[in-house]
Protein backbone atom coordinates (compact mmCIF):
# COMPACT_ATOMS: atom_id res chain seq x y z
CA UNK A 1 126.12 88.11 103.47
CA UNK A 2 128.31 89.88 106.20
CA UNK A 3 127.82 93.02 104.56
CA UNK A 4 124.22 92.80 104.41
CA UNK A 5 124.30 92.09 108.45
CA UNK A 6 126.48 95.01 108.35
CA UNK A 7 124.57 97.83 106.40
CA UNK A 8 121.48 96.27 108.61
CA UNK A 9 123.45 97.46 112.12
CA UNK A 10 124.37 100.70 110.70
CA UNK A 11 121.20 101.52 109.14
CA UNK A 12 119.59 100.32 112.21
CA UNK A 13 121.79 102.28 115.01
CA UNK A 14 121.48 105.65 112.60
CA UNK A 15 117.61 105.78 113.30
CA UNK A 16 118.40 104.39 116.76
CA UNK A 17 120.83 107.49 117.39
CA UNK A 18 118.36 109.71 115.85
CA UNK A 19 115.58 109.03 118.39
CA UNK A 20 118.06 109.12 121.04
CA UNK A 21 119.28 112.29 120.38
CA UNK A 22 115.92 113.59 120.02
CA UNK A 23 115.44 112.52 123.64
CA UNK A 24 118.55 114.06 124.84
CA UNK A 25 119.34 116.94 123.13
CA UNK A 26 115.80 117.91 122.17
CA UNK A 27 114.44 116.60 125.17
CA UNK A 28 111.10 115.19 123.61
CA UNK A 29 108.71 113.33 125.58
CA UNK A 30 108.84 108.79 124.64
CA UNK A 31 105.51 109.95 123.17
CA UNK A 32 106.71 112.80 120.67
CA UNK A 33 109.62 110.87 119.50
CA UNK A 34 107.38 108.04 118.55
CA UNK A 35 105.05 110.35 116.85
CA UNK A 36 107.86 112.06 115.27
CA UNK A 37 110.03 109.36 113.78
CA UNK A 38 106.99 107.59 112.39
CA UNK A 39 105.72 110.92 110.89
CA UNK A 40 109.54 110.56 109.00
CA UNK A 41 108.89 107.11 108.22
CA UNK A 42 105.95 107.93 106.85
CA UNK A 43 107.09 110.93 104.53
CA UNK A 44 110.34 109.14 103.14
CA UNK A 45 108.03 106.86 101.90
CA UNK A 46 105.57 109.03 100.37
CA UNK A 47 108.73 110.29 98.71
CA UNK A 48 109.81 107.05 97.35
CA UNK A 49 112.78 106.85 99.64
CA UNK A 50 112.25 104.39 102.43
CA UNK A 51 111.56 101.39 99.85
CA UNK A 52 115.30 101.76 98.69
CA UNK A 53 116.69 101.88 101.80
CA UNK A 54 114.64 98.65 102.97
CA UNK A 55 116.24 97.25 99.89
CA UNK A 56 119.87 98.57 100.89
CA UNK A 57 119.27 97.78 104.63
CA UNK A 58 116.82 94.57 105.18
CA UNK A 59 115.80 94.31 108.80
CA UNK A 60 117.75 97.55 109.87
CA UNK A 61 115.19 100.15 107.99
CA UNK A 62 112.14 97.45 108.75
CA UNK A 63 112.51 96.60 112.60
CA UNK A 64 112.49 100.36 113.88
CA UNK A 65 109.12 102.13 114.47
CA UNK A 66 110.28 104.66 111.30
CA UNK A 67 108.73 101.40 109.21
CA UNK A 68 105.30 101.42 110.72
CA UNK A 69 104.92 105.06 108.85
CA UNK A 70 106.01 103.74 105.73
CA UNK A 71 103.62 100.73 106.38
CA UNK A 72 100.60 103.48 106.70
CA UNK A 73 101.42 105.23 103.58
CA UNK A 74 102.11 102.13 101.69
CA UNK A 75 98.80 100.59 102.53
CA UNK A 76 96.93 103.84 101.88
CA UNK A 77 98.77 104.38 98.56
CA UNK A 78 98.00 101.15 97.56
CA UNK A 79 93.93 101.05 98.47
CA UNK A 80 93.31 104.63 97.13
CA UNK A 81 94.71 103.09 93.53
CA UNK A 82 92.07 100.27 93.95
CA UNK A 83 89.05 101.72 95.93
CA UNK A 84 89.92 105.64 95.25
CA UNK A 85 89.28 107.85 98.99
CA UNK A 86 87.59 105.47 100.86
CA UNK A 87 90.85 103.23 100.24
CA UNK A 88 93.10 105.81 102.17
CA UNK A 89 91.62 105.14 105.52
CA UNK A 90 90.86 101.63 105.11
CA UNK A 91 94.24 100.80 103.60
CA UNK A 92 96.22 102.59 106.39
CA UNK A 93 94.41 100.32 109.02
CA UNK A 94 94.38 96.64 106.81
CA UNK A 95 97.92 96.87 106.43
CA UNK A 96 98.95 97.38 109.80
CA UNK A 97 96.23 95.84 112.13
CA UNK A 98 97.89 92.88 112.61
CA UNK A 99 100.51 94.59 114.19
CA UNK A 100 98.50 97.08 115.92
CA UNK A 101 96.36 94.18 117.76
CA UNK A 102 99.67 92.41 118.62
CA UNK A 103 100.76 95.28 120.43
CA UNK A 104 97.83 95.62 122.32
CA UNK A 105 97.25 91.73 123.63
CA UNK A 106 100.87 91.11 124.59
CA UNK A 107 100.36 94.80 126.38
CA UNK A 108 97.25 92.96 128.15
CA UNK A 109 99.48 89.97 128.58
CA UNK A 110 103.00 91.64 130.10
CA UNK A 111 100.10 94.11 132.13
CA UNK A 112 99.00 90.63 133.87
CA UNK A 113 102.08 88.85 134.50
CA UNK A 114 104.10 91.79 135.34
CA UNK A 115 103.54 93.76 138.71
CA UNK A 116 103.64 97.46 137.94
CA UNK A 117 105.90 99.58 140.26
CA UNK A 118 104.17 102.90 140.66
């Protein structure tokens, strides 16, 4: 069990350190990161490889935004097998609307509550 916690940190703080380096050293925009390490997300798992390292890892390959790209892919992999092109764009969206609308009403929410300071 401990090393499970423990290949979830390290996992975790690699695609962490990635991101952060691609801030600092590469000085991308919060916006072109995002883009960037879902786009990697997304193609590991078109390879095959993110599945096995969610397997290895647990909640340190799932938590990070890297698993929202392999969330696309997986739901448009699995809808084009059942529903052929159409299932591509539809799948992408089913999978991951939940979270997609979550983001967007607590935004509303912490947008209310919160006073902006610009």
């Amino acid at each position: 069990m401990l090393a499970m916690f423990f290949w979830a940190f390290i996992i975790g703080g690699i695609i962490c350190l990635i991101g952060q380096l691609l801030f600092d050293v590469a000085k991308l925009t919060p916006g072109h990161t995002l883009s960037l390490l879902v786009v990697i997300g997304a193609i590991l798992s078109g390879l095959g490889l993110y599945e096995p390292l969610i397997d290895f890892a647990g909640a340190g390959a799932t938590i990070p935004i890297t698993s929202f790209g392999n969330s696309l892919v997986e739901g448009a992999m699995n809808e084009a097998d059942k529903h052929g092109i159409v299932g591509v764009l539809t799948g992408m969206f089913e999978v991951t609307s939940s979270g997609i609308s979550a983001a967007i009403i607590f935004g509303f929410i912490g947008a209310l509550i919160f006073k902006p300071k610009g």
